[in-house]
PDB file of N, CA and C in Angstrom:
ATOM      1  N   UNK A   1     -21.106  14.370  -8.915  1.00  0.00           N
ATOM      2  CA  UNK A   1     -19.977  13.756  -8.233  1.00  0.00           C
ATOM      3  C   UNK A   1     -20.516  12.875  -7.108  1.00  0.00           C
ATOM      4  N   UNK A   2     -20.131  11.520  -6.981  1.00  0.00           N
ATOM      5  CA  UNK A   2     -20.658  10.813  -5.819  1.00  0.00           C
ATOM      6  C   UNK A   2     -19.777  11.324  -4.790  1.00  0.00           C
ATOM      7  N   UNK A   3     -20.474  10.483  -3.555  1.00  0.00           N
ATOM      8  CA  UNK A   3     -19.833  11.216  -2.274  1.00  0.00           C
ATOM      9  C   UNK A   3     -18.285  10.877  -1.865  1.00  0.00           C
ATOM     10  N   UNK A   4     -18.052   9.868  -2.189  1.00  0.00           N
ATOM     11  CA  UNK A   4     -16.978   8.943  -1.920  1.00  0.00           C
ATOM     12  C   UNK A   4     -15.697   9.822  -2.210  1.00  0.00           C
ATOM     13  N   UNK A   5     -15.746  10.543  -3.353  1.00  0.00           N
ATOM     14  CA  UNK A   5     -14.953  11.565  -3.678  1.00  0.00           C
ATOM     15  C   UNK A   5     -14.817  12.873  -2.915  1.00  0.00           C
ATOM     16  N   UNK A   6     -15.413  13.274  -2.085  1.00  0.00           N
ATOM     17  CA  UNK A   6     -15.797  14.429  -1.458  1.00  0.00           C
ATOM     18  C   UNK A   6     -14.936  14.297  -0.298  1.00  0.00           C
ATOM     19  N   UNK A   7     -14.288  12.987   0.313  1.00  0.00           N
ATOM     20  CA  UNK A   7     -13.654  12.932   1.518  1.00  0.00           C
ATOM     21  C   UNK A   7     -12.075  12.890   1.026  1.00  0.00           C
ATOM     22  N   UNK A   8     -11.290  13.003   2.121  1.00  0.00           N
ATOM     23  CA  UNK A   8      -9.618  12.910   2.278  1.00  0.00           C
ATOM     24  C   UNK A   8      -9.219  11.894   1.779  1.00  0.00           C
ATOM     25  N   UNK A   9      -8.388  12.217   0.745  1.00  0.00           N
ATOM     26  CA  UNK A   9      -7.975  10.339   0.352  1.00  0.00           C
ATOM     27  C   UNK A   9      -6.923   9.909   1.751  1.00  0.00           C
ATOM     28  N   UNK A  10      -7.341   8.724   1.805  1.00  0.00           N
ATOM     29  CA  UNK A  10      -6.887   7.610   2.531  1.00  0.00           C
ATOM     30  C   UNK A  10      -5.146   7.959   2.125  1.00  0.00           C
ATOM     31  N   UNK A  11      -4.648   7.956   4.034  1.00  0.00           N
ATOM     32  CA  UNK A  11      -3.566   7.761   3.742  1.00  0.00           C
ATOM     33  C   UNK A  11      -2.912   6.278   4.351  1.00  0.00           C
ATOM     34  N   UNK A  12      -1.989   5.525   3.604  1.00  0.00           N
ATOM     35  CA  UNK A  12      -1.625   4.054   3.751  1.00  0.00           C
ATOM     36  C   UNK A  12      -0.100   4.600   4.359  1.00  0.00           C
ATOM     37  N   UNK A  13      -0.042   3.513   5.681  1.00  0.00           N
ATOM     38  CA  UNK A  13       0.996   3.438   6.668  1.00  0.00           C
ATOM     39  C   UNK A  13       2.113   2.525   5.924  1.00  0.00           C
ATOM     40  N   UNK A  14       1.732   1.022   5.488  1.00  0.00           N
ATOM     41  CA  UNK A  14       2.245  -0.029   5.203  1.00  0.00           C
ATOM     42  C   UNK A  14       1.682  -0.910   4.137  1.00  0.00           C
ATOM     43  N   UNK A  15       2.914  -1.608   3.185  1.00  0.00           N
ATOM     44  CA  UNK A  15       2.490  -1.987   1.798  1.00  0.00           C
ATOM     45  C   UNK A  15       3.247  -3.234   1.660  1.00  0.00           C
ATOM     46  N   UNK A  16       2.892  -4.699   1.261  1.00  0.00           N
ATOM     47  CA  UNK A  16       3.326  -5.499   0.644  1.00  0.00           C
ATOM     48  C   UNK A  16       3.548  -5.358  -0.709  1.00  0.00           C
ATOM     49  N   UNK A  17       4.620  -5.615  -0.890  1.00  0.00           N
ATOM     50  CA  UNK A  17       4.983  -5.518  -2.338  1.00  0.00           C
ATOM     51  C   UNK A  17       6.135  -7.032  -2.742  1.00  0.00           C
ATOM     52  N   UNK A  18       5.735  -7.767  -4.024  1.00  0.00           N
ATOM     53  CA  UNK A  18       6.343  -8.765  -4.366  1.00  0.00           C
ATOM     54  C   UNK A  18       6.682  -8.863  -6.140  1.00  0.00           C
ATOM     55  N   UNK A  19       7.233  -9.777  -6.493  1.00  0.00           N
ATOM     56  CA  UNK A  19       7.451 -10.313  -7.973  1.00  0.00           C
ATOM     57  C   UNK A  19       6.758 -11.175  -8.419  1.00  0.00           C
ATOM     58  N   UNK A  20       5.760 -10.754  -9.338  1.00  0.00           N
ATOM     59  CA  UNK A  20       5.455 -11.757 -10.111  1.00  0.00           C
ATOM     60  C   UNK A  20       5.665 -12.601 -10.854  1.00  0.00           C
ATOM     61  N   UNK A  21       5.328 -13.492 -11.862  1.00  0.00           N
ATOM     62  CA  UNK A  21       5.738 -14.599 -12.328  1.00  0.00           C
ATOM     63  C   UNK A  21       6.594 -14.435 -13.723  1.00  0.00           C
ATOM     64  N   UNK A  22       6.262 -13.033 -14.160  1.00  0.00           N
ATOM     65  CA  UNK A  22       6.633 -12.549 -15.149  1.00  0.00           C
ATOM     66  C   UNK A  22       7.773 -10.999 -14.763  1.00  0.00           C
ATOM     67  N   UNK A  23       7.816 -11.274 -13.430  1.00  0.00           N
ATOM     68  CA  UNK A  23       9.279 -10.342 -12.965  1.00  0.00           C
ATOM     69  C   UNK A  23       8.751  -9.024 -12.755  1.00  0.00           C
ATOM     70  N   UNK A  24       7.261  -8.707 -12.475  1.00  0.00           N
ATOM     71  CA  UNK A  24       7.325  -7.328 -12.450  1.00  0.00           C
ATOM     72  C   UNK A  24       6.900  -7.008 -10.818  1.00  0.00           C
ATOM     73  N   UNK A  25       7.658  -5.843  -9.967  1.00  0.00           N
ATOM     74  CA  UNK A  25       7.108  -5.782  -8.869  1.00  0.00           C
ATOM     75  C   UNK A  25       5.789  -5.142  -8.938  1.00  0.00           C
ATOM     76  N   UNK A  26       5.197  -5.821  -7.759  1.00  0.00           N
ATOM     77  CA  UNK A  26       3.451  -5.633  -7.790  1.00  0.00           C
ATOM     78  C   UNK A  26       3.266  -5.248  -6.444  1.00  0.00           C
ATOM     79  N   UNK A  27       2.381  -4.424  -6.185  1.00  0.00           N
ATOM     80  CA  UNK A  27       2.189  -3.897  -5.052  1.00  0.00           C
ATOM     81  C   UNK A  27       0.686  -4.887  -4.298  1.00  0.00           C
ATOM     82  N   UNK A  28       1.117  -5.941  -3.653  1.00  0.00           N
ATOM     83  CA  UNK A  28      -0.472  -6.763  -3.346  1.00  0.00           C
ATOM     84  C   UNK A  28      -0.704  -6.313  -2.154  1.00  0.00           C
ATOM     85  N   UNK A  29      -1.072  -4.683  -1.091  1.00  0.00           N
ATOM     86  CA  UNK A  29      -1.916  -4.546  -0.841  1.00  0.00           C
ATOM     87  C   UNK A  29      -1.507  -3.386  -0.043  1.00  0.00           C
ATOM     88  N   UNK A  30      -2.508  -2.535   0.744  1.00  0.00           N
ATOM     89  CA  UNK A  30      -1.785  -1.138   1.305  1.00  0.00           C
ATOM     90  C   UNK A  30      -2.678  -1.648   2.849  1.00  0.00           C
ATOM     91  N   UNK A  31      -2.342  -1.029   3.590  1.00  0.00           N
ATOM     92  CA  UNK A  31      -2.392  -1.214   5.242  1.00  0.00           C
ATOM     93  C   UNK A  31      -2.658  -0.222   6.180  1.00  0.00           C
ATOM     94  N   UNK A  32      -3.218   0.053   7.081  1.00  0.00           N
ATOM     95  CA  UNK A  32      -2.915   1.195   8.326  1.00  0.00           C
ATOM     96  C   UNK A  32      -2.102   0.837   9.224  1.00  0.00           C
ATOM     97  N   UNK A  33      -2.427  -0.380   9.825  1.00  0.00           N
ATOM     98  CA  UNK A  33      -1.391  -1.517  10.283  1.00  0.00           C
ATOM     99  C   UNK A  33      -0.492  -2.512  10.068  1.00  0.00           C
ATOM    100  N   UNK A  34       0.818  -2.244  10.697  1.00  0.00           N
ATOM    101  CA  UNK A  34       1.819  -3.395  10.073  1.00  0.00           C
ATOM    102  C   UNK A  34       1.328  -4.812  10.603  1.00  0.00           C
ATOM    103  N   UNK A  35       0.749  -4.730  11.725  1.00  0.00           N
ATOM    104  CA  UNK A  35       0.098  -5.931  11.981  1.00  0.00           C
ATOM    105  C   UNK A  35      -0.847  -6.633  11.103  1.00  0.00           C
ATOM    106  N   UNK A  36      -1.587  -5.566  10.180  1.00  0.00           N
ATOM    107  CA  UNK A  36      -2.568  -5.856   9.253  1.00  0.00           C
ATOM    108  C   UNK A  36      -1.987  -6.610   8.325  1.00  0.00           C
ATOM    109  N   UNK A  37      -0.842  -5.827   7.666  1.00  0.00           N
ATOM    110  CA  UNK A  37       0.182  -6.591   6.638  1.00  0.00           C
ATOM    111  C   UNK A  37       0.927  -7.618   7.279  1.00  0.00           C
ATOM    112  N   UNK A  38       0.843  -7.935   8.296  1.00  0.00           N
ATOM    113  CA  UNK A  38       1.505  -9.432   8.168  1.00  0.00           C
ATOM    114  C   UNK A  38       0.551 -10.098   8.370  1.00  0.00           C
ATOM    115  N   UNK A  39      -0.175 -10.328   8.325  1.00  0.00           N
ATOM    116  CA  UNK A  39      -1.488 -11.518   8.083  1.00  0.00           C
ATOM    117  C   UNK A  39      -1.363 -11.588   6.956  1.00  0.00           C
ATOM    118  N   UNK A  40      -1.564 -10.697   6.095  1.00  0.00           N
ATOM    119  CA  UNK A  40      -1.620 -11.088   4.900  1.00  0.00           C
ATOM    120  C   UNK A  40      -0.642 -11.580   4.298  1.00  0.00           C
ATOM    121  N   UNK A  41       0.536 -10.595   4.800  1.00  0.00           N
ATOM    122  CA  UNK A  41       1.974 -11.402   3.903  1.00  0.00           C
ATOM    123  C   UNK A  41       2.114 -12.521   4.142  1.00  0.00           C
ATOM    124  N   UNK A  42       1.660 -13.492   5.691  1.00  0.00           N
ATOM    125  CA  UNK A  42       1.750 -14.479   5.891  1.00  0.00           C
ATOM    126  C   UNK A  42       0.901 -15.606   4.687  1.00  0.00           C
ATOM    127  N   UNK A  43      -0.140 -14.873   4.634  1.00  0.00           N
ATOM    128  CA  UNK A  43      -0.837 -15.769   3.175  1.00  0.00           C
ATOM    129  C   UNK A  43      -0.406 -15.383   1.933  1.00  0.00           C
ATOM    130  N   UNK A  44       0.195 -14.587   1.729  1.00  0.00           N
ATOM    131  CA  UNK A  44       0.763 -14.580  -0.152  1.00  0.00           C
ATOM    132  C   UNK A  44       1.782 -15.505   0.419  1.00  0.00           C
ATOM    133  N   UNK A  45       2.623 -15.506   1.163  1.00  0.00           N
ATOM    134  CA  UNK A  45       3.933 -16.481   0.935  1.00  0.00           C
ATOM    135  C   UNK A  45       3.280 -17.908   1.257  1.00  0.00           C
ATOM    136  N   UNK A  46       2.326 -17.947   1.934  1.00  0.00           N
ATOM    137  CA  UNK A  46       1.423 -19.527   1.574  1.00  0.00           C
ATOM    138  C   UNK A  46       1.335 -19.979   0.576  1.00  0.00           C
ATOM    139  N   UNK A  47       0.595 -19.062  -0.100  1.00  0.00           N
ATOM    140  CA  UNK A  47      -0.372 -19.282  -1.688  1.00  0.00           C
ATOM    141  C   UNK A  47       0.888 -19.486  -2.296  1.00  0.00           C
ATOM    142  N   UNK A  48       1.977 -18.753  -2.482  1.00  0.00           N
ATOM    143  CA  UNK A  48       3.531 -19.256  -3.165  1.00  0.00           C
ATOM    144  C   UNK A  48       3.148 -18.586  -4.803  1.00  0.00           C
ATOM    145  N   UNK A  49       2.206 -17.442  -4.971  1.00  0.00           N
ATOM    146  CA  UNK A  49       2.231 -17.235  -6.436  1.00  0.00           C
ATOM    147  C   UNK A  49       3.493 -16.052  -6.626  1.00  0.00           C
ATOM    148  N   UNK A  50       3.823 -15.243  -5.772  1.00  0.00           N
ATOM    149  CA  UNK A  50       4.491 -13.956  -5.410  1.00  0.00           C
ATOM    150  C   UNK A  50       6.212 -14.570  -5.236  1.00  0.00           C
ATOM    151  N   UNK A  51       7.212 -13.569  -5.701  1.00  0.00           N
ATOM    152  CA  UNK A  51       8.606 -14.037  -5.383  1.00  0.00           C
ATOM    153  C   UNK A  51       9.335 -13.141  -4.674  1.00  0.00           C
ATOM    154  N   UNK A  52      10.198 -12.731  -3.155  1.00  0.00           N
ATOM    155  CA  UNK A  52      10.367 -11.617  -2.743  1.00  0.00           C
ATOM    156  C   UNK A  52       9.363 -11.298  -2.315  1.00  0.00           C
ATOM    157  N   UNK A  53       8.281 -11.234  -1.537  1.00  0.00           N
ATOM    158  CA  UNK A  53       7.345 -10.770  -0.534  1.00  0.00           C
ATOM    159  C   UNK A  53       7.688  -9.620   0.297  1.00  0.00           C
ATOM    160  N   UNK A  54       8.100  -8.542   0.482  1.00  0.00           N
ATOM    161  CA  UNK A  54       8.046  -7.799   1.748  1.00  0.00           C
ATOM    162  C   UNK A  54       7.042  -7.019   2.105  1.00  0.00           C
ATOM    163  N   UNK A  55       7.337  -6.936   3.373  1.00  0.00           N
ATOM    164  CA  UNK A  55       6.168  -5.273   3.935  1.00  0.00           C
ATOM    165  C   UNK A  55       7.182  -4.178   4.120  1.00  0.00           C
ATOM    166  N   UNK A  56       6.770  -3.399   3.215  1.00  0.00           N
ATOM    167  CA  UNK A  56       7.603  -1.705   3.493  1.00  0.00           C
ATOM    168  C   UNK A  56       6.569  -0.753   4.512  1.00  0.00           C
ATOM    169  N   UNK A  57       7.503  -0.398   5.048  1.00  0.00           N
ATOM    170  CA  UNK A  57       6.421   1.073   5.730  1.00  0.00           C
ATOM    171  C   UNK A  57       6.382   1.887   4.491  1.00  0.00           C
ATOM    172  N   UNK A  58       5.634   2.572   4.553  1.00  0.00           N
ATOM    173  CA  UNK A  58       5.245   3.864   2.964  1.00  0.00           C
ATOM    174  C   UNK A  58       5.991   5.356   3.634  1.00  0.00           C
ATOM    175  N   UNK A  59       6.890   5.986   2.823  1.00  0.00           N
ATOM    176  CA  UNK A  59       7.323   7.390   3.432  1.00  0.00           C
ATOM    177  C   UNK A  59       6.147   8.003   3.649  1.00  0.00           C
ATOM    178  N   UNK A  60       5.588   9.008   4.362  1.00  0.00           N
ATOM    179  CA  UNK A  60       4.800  10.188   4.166  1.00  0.00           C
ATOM    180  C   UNK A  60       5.407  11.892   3.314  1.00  0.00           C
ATOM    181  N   UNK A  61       4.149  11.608   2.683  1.00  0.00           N
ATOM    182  CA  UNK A  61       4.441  12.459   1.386  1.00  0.00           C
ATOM    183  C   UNK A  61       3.881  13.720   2.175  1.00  0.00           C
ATOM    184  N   UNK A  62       4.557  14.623   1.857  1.00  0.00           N
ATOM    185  CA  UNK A  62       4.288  16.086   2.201  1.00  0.00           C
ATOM    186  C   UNK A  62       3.019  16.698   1.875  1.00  0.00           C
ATOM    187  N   UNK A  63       1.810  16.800   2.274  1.00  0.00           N
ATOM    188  CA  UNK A  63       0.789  17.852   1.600  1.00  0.00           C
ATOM    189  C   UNK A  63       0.606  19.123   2.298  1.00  0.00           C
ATOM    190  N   UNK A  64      -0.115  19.414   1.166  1.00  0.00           N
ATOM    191  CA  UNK A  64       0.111  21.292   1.564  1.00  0.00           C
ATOM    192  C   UNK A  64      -1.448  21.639   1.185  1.00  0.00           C
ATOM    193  N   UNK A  65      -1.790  22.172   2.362  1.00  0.00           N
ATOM    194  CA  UNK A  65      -3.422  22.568   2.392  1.00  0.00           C
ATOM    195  C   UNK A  65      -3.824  24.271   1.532  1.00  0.00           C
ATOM    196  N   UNK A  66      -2.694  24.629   1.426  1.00  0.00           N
ATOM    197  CA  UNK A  66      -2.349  25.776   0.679  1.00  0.00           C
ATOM    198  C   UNK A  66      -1.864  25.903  -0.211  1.00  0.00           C
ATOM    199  N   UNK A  67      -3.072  25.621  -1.512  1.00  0.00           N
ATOM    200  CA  UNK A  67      -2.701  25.332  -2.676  1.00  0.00           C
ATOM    201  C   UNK A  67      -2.829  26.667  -3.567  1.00  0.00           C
ATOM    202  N   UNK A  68      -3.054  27.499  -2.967  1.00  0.00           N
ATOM    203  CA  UNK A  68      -3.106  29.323  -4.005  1.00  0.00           C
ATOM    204  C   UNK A  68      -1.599  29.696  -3.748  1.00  0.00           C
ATOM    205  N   UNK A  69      -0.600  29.564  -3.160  1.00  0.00           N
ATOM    206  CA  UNK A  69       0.264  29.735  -3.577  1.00  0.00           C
ATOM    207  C   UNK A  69       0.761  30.962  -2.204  1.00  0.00           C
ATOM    208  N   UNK A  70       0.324  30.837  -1.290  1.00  0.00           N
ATOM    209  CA  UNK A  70       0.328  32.257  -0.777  1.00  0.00           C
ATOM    210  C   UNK A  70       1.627  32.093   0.545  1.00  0.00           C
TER     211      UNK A  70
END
């Protein structure tokens, strides 16, 4: 197993998500910062390939470090 796997997966704060050309929503990119995602959203709606652009905040998903059940 490489190491990369051995750590906490990454949890993402904030997500651009848009339509592609062929109508399907696409998720173009995940964030820690909403500040992070608007730089970028500012350049997909440049580039003009994306339709509907937003930044969502991401819910936080519940984990449970207590996985035996106890």
């Amino acid at each position: 197993m490489t190491d990369w796997r051995k750590g906490e997966p990454k949890v993402w704060r904030w997500r651009i998500r848009g339509r592609s050309a062929d109508n399907q929503l696409v998720t173009l990119g995940k964030y820690d910062t909403e500040d992070d995602a608007k730089g970028d959203h500012d350049r997909i709606i440049k580039e003009g390939f994306y339709r509907n652009v937003k930044i969502e905040q991401i819910a936080n998903a519940k984990t449970s470090t207590n996985l035996g059940g106890e």
